[in-house]
Protein backbone atom coordinates (compact mmCIF):
# COMPACT_ATOMS: atom_id res chain seq x y z
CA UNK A 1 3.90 -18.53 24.96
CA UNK A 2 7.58 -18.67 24.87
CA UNK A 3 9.52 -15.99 23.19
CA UNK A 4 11.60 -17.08 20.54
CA UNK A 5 15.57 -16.52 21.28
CA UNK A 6 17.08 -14.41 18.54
CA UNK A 7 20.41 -16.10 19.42
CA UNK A 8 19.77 -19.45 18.58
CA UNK A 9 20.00 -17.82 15.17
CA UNK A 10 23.70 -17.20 15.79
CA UNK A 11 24.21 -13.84 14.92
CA UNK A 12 27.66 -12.80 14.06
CA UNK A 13 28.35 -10.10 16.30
CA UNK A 14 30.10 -7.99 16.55
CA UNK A 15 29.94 -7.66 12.89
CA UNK A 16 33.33 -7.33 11.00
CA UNK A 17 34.85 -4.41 10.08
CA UNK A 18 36.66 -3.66 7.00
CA UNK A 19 39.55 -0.76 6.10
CA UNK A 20 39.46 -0.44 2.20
CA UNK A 21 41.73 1.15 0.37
CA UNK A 22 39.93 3.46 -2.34
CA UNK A 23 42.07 6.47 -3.98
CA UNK A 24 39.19 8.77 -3.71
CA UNK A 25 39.29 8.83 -0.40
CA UNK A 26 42.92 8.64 0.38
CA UNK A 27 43.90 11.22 -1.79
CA UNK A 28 41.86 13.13 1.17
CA UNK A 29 43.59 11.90 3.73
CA UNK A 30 40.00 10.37 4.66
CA UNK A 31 39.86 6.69 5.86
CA UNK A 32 37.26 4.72 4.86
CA UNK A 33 35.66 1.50 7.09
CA UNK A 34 33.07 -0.93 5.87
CA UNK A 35 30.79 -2.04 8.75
CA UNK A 36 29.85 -5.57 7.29
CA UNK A 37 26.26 -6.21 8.74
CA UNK A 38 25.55 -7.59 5.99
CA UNK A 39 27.56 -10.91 7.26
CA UNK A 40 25.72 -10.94 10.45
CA UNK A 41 23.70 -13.86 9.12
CA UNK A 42 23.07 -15.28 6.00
CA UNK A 43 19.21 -14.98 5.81
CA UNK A 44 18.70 -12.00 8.33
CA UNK A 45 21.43 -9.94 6.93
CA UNK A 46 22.21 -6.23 8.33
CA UNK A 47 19.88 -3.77 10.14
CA UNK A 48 17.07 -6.66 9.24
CA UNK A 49 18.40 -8.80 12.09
CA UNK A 50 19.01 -5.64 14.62
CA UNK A 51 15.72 -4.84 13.66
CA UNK A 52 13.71 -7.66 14.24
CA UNK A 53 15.86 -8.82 17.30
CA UNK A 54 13.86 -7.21 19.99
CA UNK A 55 10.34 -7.28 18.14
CA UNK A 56 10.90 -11.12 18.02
CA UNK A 57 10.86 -11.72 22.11
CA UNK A 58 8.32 -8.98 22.28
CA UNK A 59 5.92 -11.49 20.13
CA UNK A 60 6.52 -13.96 22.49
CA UNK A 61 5.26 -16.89 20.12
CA UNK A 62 2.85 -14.96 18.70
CA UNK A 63 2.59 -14.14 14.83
CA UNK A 64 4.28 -11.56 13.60
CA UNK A 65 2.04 -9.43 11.08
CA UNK A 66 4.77 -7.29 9.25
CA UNK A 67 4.42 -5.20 5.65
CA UNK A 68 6.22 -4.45 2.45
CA UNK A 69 6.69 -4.45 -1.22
CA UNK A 70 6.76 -7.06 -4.12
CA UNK A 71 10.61 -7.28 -3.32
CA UNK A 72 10.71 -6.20 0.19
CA UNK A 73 14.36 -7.64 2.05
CA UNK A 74 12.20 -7.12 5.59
CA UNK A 75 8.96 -9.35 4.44
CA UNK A 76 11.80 -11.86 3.43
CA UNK A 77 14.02 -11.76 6.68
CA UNK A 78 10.92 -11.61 8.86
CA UNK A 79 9.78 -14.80 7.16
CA UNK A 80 12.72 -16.82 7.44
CA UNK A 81 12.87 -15.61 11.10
CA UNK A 82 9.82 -17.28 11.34
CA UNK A 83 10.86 -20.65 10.06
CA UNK A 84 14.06 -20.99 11.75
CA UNK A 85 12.38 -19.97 14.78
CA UNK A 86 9.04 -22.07 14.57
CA UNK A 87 6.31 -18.94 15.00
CA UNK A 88 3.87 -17.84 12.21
CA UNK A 89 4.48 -15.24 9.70
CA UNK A 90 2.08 -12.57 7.80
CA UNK A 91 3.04 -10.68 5.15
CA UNK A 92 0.67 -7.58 3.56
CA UNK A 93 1.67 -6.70 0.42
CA UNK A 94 2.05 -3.61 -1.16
CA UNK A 95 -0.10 -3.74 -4.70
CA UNK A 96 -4.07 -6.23 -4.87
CA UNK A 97 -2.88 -6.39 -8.47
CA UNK A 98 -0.15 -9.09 -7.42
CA UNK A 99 -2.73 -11.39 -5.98
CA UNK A 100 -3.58 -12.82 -9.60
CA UNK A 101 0.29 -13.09 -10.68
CA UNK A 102 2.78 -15.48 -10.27
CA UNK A 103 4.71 -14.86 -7.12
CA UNK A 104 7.72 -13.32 -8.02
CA UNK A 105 11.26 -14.58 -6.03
CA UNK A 106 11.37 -12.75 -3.20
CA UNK A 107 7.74 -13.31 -2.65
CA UNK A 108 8.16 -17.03 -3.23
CA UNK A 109 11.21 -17.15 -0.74
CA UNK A 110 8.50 -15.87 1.48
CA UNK A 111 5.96 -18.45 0.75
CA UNK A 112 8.45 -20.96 1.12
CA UNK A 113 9.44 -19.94 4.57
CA UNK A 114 5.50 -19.90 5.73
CA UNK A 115 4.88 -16.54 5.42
CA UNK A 116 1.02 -15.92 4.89
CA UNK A 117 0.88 -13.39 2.10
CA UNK A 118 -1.85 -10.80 2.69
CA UNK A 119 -2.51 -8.07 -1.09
CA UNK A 120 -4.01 -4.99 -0.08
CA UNK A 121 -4.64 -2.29 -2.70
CA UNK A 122 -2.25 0.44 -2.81
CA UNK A 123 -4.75 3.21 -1.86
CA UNK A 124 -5.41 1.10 1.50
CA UNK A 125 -1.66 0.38 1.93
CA UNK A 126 -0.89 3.67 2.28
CA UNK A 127 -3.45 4.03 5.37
CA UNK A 128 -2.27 0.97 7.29
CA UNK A 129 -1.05 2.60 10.43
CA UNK A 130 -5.06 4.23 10.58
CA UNK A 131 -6.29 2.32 13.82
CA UNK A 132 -9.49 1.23 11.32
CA UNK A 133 -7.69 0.22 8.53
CA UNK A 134 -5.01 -1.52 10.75
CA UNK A 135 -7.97 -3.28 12.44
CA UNK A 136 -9.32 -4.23 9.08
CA UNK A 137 -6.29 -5.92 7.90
CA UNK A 138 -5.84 -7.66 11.42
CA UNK A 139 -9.42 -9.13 10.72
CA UNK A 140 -8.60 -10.06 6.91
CA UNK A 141 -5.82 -11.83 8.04
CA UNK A 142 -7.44 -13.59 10.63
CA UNK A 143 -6.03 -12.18 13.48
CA UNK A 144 -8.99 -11.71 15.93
CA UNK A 145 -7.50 -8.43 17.16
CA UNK A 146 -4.14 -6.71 18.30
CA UNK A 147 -3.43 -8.87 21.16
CA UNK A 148 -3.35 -12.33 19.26
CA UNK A 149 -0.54 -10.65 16.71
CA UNK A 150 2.51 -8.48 16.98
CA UNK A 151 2.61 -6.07 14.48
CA UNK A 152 5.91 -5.20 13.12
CA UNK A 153 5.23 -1.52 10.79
CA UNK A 154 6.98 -1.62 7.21
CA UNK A 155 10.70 -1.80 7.01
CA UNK A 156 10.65 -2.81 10.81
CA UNK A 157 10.88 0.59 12.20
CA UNK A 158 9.40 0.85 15.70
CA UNK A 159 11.01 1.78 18.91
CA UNK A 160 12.02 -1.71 19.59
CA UNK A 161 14.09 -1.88 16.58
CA UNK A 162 15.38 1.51 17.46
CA UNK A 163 16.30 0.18 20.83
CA UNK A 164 18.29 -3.32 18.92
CA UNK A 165 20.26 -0.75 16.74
CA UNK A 166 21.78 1.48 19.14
CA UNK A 167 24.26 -2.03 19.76
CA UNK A 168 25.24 -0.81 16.25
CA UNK A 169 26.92 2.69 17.36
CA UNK A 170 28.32 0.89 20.85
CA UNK A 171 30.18 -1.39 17.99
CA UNK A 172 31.82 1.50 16.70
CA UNK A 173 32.69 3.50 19.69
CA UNK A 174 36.29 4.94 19.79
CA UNK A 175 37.26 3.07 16.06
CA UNK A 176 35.67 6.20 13.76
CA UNK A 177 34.75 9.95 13.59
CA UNK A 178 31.87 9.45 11.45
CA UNK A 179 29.08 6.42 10.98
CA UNK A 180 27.13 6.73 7.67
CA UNK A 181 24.00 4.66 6.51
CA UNK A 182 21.67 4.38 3.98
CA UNK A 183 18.13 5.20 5.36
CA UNK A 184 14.39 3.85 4.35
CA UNK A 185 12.18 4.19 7.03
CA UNK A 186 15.21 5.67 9.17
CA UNK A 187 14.98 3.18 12.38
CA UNK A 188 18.66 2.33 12.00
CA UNK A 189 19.82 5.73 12.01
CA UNK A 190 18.13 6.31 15.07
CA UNK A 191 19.28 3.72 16.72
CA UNK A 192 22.57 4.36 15.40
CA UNK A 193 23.11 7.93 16.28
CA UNK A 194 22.20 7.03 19.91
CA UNK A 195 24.55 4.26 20.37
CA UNK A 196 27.89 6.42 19.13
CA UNK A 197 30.21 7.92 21.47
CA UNK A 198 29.18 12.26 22.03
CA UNK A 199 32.35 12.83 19.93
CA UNK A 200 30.86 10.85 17.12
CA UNK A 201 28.09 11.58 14.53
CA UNK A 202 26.25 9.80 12.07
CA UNK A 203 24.78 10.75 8.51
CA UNK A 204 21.93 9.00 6.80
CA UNK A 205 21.54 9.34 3.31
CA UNK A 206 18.09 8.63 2.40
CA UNK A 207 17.04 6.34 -0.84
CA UNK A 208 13.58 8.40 -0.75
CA UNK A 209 12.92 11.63 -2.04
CA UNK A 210 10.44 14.22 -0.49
CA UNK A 211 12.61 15.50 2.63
CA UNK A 212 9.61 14.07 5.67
CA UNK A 213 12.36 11.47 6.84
CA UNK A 214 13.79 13.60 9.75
CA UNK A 215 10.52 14.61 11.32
CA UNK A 216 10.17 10.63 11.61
CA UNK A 217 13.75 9.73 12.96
CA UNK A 218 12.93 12.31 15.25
CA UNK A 219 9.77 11.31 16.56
CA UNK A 220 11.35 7.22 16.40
CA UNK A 221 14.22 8.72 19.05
CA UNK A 222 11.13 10.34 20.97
CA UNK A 223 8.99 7.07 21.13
CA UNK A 224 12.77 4.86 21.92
CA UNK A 225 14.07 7.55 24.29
CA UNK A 226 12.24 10.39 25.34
CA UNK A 227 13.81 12.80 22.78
CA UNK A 228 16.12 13.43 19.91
CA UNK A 229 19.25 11.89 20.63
CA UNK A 230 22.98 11.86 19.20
CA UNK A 231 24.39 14.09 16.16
CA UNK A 232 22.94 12.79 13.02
CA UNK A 233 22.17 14.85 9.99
CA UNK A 234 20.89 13.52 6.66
CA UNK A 235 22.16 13.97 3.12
CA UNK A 236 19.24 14.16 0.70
CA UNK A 237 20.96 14.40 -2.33
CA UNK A 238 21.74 11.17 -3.42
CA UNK A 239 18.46 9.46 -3.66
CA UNK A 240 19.54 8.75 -7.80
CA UNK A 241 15.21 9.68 -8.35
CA UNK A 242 14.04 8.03 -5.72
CA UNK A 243 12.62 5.02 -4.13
CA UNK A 244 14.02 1.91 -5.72
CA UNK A 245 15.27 4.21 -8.77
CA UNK A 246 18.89 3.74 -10.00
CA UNK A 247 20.46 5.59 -12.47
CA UNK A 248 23.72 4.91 -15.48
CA UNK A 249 25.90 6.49 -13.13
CA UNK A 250 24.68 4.91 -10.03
CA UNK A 251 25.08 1.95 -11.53
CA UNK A 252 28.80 2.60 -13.29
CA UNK A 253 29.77 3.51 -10.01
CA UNK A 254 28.50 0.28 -8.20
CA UNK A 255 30.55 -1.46 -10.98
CA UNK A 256 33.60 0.35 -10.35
CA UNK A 257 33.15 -0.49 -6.64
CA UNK A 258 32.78 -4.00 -7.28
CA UNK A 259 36.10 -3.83 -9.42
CA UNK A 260 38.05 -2.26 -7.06
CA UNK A 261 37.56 -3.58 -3.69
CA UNK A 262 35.55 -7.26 -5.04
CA UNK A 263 32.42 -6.22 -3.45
CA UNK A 264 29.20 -5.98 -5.33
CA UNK A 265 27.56 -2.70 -3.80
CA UNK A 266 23.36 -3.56 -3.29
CA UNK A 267 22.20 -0.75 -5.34
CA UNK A 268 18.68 1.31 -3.76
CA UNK A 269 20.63 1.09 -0.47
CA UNK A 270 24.28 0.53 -0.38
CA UNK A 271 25.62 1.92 -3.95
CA UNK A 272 23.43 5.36 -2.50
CA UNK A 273 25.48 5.43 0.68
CA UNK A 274 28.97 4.68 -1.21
CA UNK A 275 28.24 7.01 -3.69
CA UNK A 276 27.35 9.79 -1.68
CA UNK A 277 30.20 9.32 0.82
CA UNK A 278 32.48 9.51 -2.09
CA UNK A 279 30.98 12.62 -3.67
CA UNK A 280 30.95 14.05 0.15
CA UNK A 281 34.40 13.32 0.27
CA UNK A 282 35.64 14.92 -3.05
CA UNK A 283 33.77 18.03 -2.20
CA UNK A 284 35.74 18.57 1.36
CA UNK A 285 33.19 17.42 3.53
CA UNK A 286 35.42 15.62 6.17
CA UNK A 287 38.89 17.03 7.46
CA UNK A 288 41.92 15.17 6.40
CA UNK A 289 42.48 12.52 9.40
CA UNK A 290 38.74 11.43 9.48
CA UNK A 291 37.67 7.99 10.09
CA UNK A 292 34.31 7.38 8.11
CA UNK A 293 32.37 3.99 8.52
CA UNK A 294 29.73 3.17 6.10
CA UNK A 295 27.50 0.80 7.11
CA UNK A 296 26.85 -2.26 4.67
CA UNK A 297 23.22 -2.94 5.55
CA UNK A 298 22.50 -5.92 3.10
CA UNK A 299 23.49 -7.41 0.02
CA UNK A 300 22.13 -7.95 -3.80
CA UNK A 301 19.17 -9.72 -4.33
CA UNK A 302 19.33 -11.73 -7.17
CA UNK A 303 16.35 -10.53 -9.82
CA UNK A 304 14.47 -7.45 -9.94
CA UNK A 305 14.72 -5.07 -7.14
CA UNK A 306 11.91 -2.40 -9.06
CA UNK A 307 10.04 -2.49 -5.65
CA UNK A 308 12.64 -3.34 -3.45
CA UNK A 309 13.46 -3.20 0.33
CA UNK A 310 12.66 -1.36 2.94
């Protein structure tokens, strides 16, 4: 088959960049630089589209079995891949219980774009990557086996989406000191790390708790480029309770964003990343002089995000 061309989607790239001013910062002597991914394309916004880039020509045609939650942005963007593309989409879902419920709106965006939509229970979920499991769902689906499907894990993070995010630090070469993103499955910090200058480093600030997220950047860089690669840290403290858990002051602060600078933070990713850049900087972390870019991986989803996107 013929791989689809991620460029007849007409990326915008290199995405824009964006010097705000915001008091907090200034008062610091810290500059602060919005990476907008988020306008690289209207339906395959941010990291989704660097993501998927590279696991699209891998498929080749084929369908693309991906997973996620009720609310998941990369079950949505790998679904309207598909239909703007012409190849077949498969969704499993996270949660059997949703099977005999209305589709919700991100699901129904799905639907409407020809994704498949597969429910699994949570309990089997939670063991897709097993090679049995995996092969059960491949035959549930009814995908014959591994070679008539590409699988794409949750929240896209392989090492081919590794690979399509390092053009994400080349973008900000030699234009900041320090890249910051918000981090789910942590793919786009890999990539990200490896694709900045030596000089440069990059902080992720997950939206999970539980502190396993940089034995599995680590072992992303290993399977994308032989080893650990680039300066990158994370900053676990701004999680706001967890996975797709907000909080009053997360959410005065996203409102405060908004009202400053007229953009409406996305709140289990973005408002994490804004808010703990700002919190960094109050408490010293960055020299006065420092050029800090905070990547803007995606935007609000209108409805509830309780089990939102990864």
């Amino acid at each position: 088959m013929k791989a689809p061309d991620p460029a007849l989607l007409q990326p915008r790239l290199p995405s824009p960049l964006q010097e705000i001013e915001d008091e907090r910062f200034t008062r610091h002597g810290v500059r602060l630089l919005l990476k907008r991914d988020d306008l690289i394309h209207p339906e395959l916004a941010g990291n989704k589209w660097r993501k998927l880039a590279l696991n699209l020509r891998a498929a080749a045609g084929r369908p693309v079995l991906t997973f996620g939650g009720a609310y998941s942005n990369h079950l949505r963007a790998t679904a309207a891949a598909g239909r703007l593309l012409g190849f077949p989409t498969i969704g499993v879902v996270r949660g059997d219980e949703l099977a005999h419920r209305p589709l919700n709106p991100s699901l129904a965006q799905c639907a409407a774009d020809g994704m498949r939509l597969h429910f699994v229970a949570r309990s089997t979920y939670r063991r897709k990557s097993e090679p049995d499991v995996l092969a059960a769902l491949l035959a549930a689906t009814g995908a014959a086996g591994p070679g008539d499907v590409h699988v794409v894990p949750e929240g896209g993070s392989n090492s081919l989406a590794v690979q399509g995010c390092t053009a994400l630090g080349e973008e900000l070469r030699a234009v900041t000191d320090v890249a910051a993103v918000a981090c789910g499955t942590g793919g786009t910090l890999a990539g990200l790390a490896a694709g900045l200058a030596p000089s440069q480093r990059a902080i992720g600030v997950p939206v999970l708790k539980g502190g396993f997220l940089a034995a599995d950047i680590e072992r992303l860089q290993e399977s994308a480029f032989g080893s650990r690669t680039g300066r990158w840290h994370l900053e676990d403290r701004f999680h706001c309770g967890g996975y797709a858990r907000t909080t009053p002051g997360l959410d005065a602060f996203a409102e405060d964003f908004e009202h400053r600078h007229g953009l409406a933070p996305e709140r289990l990713y973005v408002a994490k990343l804004l808010y703990g850049l700002t919190t960094l900087t109050q408490e010293g972390a960055f020299p006065a002089g420092t050029r800090v870019t905070a990547v803007i991986t995606g935007r609000p989803w209108p409805g509830p995000q309780a089990d939102s996107s990864r």
